[in-house]
PDB file of N, CA and C in Angstrom:
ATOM      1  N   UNK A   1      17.141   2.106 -21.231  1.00  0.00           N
ATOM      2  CA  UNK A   1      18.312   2.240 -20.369  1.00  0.00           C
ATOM      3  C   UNK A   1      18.012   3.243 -19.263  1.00  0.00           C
ATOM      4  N   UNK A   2      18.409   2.610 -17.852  1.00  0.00           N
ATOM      5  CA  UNK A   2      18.541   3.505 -16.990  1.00  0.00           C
ATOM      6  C   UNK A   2      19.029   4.811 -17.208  1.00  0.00           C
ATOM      7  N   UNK A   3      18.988   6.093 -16.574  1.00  0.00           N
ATOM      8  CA  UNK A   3      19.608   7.111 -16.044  1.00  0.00           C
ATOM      9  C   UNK A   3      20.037   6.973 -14.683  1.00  0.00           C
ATOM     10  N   UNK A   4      21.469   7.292 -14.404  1.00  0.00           N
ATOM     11  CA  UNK A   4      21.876   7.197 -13.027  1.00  0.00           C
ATOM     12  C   UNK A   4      20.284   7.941 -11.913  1.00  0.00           C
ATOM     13  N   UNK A   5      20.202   8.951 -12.456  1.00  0.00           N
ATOM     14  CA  UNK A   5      18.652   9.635 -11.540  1.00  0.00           C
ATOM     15  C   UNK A   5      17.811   8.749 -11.186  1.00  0.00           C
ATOM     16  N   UNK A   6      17.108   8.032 -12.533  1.00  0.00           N
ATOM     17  CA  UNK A   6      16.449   6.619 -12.042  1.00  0.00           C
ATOM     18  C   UNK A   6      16.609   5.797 -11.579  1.00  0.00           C
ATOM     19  N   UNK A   7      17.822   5.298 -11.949  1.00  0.00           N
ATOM     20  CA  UNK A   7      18.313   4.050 -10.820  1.00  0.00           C
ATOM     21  C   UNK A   7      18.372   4.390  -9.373  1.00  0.00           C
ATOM     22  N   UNK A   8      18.589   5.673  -9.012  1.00  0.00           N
ATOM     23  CA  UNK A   8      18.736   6.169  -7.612  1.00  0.00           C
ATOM     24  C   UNK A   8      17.375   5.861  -6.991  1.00  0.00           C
ATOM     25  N   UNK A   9      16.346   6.727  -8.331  1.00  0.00           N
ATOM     26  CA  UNK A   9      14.843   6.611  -7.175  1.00  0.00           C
ATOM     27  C   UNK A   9      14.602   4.982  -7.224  1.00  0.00           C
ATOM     28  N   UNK A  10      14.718   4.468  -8.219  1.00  0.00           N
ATOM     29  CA  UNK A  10      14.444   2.960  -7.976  1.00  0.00           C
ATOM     30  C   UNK A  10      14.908   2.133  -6.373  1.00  0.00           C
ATOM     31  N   UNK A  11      16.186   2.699  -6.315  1.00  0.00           N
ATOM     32  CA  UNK A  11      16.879   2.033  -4.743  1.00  0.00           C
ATOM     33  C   UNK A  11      16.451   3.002  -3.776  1.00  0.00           C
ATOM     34  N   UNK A  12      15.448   3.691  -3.586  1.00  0.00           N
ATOM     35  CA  UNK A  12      14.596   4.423  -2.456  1.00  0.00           C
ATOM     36  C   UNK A  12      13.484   4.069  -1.897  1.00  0.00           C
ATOM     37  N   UNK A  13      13.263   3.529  -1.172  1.00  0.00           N
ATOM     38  CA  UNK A  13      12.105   2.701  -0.506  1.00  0.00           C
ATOM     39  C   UNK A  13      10.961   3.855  -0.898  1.00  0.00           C
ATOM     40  N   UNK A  14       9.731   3.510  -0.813  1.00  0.00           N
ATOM     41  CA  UNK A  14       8.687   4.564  -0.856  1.00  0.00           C
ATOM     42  C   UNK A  14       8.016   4.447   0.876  1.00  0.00           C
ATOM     43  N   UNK A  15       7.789   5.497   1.080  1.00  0.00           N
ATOM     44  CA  UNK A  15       6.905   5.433   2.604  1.00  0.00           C
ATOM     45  C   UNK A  15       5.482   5.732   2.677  1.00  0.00           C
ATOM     46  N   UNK A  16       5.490   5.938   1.643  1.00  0.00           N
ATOM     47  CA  UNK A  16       3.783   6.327   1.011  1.00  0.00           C
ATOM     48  C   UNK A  16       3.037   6.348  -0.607  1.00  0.00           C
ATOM     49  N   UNK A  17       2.072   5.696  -0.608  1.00  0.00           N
ATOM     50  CA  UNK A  17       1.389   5.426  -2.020  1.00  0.00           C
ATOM     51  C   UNK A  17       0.252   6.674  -1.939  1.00  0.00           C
ATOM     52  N   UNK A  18      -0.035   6.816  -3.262  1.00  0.00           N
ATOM     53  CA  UNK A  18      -1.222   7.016  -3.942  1.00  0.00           C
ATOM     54  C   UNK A  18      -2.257   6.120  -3.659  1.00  0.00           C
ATOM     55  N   UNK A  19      -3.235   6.243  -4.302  1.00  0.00           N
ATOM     56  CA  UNK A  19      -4.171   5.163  -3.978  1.00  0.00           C
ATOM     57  C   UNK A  19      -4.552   4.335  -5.132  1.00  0.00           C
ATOM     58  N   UNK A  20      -3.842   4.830  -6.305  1.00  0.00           N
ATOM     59  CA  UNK A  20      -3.137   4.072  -7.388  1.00  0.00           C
ATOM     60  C   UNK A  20      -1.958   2.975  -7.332  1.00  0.00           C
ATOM     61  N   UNK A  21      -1.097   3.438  -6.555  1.00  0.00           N
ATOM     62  CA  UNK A  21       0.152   2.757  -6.510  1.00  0.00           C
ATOM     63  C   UNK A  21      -0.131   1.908  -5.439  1.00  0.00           C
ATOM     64  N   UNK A  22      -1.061   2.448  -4.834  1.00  0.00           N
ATOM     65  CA  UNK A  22      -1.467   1.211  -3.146  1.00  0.00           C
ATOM     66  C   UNK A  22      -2.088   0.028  -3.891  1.00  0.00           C
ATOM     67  N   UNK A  23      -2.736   0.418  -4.658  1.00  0.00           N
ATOM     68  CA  UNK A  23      -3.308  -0.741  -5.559  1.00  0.00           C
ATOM     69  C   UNK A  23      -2.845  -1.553  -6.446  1.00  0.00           C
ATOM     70  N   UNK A  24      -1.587  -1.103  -6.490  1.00  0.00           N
ATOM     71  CA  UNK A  24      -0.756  -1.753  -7.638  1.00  0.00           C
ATOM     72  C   UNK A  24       0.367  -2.750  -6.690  1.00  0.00           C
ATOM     73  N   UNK A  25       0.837  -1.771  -5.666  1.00  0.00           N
ATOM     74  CA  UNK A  25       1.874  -2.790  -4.848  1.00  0.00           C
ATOM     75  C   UNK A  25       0.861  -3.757  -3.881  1.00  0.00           C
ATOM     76  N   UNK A  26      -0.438  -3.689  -3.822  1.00  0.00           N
ATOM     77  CA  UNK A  26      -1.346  -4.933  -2.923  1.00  0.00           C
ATOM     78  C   UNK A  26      -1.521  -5.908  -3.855  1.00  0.00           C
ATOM     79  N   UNK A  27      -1.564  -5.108  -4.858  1.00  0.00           N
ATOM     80  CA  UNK A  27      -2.650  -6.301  -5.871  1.00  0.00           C
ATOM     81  C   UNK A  27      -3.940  -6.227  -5.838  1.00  0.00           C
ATOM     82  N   UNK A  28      -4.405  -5.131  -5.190  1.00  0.00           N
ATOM     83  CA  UNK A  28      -6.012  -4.853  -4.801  1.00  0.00           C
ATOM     84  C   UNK A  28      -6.510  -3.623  -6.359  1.00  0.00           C
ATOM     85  N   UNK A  29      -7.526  -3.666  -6.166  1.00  0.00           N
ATOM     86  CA  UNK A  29      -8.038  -2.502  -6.712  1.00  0.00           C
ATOM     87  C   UNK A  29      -8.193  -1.133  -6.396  1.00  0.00           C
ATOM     88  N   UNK A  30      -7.949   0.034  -7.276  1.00  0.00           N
ATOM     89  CA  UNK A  30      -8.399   1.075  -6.064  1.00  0.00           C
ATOM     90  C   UNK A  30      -9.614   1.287  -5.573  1.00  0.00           C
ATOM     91  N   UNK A  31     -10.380   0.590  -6.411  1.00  0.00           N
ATOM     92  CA  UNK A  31     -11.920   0.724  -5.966  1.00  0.00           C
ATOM     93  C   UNK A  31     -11.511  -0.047  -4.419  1.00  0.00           C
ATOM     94  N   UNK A  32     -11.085  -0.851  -4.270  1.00  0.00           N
ATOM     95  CA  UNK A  32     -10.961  -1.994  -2.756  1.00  0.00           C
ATOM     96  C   UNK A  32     -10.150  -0.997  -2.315  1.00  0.00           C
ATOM     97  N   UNK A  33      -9.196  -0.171  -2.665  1.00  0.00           N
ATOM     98  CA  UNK A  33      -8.443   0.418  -1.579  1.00  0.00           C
ATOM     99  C   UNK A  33      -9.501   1.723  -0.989  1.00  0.00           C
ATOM    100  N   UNK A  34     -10.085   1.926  -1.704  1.00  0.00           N
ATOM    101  CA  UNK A  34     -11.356   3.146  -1.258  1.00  0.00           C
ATOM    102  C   UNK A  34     -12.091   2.535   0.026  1.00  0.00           C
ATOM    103  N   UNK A  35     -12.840   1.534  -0.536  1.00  0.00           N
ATOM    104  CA  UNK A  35     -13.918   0.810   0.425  1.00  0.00           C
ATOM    105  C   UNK A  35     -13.103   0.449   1.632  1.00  0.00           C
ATOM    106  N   UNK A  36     -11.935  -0.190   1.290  1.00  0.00           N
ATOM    107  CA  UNK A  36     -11.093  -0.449   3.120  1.00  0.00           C
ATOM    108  C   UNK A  36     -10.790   1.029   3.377  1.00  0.00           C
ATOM    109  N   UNK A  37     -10.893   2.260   2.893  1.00  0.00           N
ATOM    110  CA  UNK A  37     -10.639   3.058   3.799  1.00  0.00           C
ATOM    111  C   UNK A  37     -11.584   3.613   4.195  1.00  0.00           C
ATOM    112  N   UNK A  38     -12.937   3.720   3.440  1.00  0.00           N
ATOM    113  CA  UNK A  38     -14.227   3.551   3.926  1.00  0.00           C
ATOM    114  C   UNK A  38     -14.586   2.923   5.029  1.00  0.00           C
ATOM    115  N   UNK A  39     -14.169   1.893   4.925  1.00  0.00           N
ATOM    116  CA  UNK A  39     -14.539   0.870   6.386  1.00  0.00           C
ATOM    117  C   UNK A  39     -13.961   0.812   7.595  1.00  0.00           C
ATOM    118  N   UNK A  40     -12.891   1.849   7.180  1.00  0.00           N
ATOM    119  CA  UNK A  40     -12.209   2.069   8.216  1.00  0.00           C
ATOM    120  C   UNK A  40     -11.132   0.445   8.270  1.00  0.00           C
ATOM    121  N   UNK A  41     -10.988   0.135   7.669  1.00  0.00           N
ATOM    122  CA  UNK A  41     -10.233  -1.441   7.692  1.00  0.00           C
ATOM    123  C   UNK A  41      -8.354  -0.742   7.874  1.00  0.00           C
ATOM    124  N   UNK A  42      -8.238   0.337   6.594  1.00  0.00           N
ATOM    125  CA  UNK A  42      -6.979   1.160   6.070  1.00  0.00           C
ATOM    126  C   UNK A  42      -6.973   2.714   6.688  1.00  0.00           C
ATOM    127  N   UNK A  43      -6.023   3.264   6.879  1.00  0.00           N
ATOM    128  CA  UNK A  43      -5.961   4.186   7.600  1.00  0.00           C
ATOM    129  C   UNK A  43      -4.749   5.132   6.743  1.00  0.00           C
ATOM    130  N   UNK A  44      -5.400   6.131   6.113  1.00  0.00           N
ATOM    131  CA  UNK A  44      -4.601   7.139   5.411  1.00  0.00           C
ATOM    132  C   UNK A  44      -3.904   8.548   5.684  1.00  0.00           C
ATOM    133  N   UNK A  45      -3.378   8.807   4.710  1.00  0.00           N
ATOM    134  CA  UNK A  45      -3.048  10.495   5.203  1.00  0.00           C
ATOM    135  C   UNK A  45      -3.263  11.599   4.487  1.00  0.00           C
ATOM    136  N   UNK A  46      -3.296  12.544   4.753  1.00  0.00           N
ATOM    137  CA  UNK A  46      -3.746  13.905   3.864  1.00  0.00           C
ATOM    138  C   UNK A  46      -2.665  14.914   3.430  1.00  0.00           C
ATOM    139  N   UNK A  47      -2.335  15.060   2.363  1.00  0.00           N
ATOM    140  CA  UNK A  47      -1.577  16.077   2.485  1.00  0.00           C
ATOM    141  C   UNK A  47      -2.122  17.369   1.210  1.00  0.00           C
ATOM    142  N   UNK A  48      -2.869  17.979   1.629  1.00  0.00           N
ATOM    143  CA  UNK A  48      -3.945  18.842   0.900  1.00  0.00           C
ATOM    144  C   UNK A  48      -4.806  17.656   0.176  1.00  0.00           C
ATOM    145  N   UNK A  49      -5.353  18.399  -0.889  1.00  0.00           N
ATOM    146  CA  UNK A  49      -5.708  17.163  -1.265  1.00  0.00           C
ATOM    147  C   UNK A  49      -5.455  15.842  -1.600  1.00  0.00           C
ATOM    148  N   UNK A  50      -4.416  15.098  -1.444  1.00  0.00           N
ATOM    149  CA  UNK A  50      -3.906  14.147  -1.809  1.00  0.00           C
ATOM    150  C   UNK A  50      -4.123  13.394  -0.798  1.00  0.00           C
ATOM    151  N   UNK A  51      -4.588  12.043  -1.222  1.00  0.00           N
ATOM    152  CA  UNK A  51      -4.864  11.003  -0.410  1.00  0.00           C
ATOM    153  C   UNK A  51      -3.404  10.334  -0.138  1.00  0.00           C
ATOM    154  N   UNK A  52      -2.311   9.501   1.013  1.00  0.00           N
ATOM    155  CA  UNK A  52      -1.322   8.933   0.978  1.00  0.00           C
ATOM    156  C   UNK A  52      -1.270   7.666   1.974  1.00  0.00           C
ATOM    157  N   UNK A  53      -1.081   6.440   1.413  1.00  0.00           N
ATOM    158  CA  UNK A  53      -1.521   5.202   2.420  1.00  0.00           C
ATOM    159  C   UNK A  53       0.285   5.164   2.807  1.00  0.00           C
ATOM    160  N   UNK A  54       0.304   5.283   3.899  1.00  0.00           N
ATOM    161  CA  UNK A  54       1.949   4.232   4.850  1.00  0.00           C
ATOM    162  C   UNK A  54       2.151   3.423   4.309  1.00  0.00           C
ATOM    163  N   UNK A  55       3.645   2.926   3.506  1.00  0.00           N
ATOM    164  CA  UNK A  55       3.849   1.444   3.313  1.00  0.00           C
ATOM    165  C   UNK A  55       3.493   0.250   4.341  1.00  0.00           C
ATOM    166  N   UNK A  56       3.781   0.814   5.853  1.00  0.00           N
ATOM    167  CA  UNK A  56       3.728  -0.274   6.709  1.00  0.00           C
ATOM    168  C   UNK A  56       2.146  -0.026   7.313  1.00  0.00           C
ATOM    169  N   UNK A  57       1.404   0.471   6.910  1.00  0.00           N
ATOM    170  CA  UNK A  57      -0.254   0.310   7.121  1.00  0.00           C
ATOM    171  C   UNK A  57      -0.620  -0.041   5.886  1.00  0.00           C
ATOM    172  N   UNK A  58      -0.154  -0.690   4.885  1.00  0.00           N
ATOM    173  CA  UNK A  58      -0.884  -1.490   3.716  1.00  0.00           C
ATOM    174  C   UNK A  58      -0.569  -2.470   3.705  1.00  0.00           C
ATOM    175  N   UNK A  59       1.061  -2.697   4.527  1.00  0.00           N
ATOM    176  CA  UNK A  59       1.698  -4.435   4.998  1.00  0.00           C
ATOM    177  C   UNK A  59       0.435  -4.549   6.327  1.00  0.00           C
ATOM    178  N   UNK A  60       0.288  -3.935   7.245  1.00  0.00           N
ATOM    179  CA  UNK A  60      -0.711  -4.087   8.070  1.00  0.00           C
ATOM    180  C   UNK A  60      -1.965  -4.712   7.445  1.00  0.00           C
ATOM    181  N   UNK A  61      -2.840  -3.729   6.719  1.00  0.00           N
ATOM    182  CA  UNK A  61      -3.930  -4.315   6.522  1.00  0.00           C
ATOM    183  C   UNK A  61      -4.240  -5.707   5.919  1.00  0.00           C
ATOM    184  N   UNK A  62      -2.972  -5.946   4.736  1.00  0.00           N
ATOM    185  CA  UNK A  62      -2.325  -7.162   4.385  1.00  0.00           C
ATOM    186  C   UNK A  62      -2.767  -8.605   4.993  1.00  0.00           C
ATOM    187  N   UNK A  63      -1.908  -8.041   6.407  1.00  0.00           N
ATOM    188  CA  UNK A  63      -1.608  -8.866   7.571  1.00  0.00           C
ATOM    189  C   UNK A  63      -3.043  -9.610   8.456  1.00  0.00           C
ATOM    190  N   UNK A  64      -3.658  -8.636   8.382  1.00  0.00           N
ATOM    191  CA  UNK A  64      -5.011  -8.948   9.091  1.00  0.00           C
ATOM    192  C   UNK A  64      -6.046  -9.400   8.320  1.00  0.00           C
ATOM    193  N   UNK A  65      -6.101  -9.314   7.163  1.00  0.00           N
ATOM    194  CA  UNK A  65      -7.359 -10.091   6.026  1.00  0.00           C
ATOM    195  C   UNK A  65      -6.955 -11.687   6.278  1.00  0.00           C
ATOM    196  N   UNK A  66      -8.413 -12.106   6.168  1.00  0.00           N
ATOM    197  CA  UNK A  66      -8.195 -13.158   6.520  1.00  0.00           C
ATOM    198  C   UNK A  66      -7.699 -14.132   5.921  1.00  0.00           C
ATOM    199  N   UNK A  67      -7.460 -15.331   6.531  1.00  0.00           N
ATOM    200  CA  UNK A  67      -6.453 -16.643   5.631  1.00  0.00           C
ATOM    201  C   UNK A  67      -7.525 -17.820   5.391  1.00  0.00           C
ATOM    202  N   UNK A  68      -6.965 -18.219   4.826  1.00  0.00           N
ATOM    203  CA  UNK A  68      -7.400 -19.371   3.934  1.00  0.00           C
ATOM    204  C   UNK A  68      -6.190 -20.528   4.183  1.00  0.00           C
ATOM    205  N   UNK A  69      -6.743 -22.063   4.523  1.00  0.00           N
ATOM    206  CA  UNK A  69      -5.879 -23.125   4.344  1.00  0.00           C
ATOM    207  C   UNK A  69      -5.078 -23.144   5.374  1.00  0.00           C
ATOM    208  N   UNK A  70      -4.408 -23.544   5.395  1.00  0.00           N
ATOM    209  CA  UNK A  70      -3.008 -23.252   6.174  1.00  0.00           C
ATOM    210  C   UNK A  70      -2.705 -22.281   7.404  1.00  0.00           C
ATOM    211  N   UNK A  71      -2.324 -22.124   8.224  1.00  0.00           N
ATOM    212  CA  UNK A  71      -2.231 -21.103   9.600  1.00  0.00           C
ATOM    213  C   UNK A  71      -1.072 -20.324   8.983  1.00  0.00           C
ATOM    214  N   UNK A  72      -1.432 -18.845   8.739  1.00  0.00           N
ATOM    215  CA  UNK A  72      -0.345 -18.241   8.522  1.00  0.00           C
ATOM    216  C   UNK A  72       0.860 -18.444   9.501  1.00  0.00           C
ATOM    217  N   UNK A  73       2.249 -17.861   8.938  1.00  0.00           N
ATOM    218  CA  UNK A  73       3.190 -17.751   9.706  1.00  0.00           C
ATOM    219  C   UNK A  73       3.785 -16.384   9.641  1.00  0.00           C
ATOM    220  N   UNK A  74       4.358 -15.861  10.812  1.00  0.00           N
ATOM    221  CA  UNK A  74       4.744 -14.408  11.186  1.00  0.00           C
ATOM    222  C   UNK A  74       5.906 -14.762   9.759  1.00  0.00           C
ATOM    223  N   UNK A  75       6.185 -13.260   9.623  1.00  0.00           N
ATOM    224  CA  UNK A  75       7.513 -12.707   8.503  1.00  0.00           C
ATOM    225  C   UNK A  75       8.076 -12.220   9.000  1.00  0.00           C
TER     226      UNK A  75
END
């Protein structure tokens, strides 16, 4: 059972992952979320030591891997 506390953070958008949780909301690995930021593909942030990917630069990088089949369509 919920706690009202939890249910709150649940209805809070996140604006930034781990590089755990980046991997979990892509579906990628973190090993793959390393190497795209290695490659410069992903573009992160620092906040001491902590690595933090943008929600809307992991919909980005998303966006630009390439397609298969079908011509994507804008969202």
């Amino acid at each position: 059972m919920q706690t009202p506390q939890t249910d709150q953070q649940a209805q809070i958008a996140k604006l930034a992952y781990t590089p755990e949780e980046a991997a979990a909301a892509t579906g990628r690995s973190r090993t793959r979320i390393y190497k795209a930021l290695r490659d410069k593909e992903l573009t992160a942030r620092k906040d001491g030591k902590r690595t933090l990917f943008e929600a809307s630069e992991l919909k980005r990088w998303l966006r630009e891997l390439p397609t298969i089949g079908r011509e994507a369509t804008a969202a």
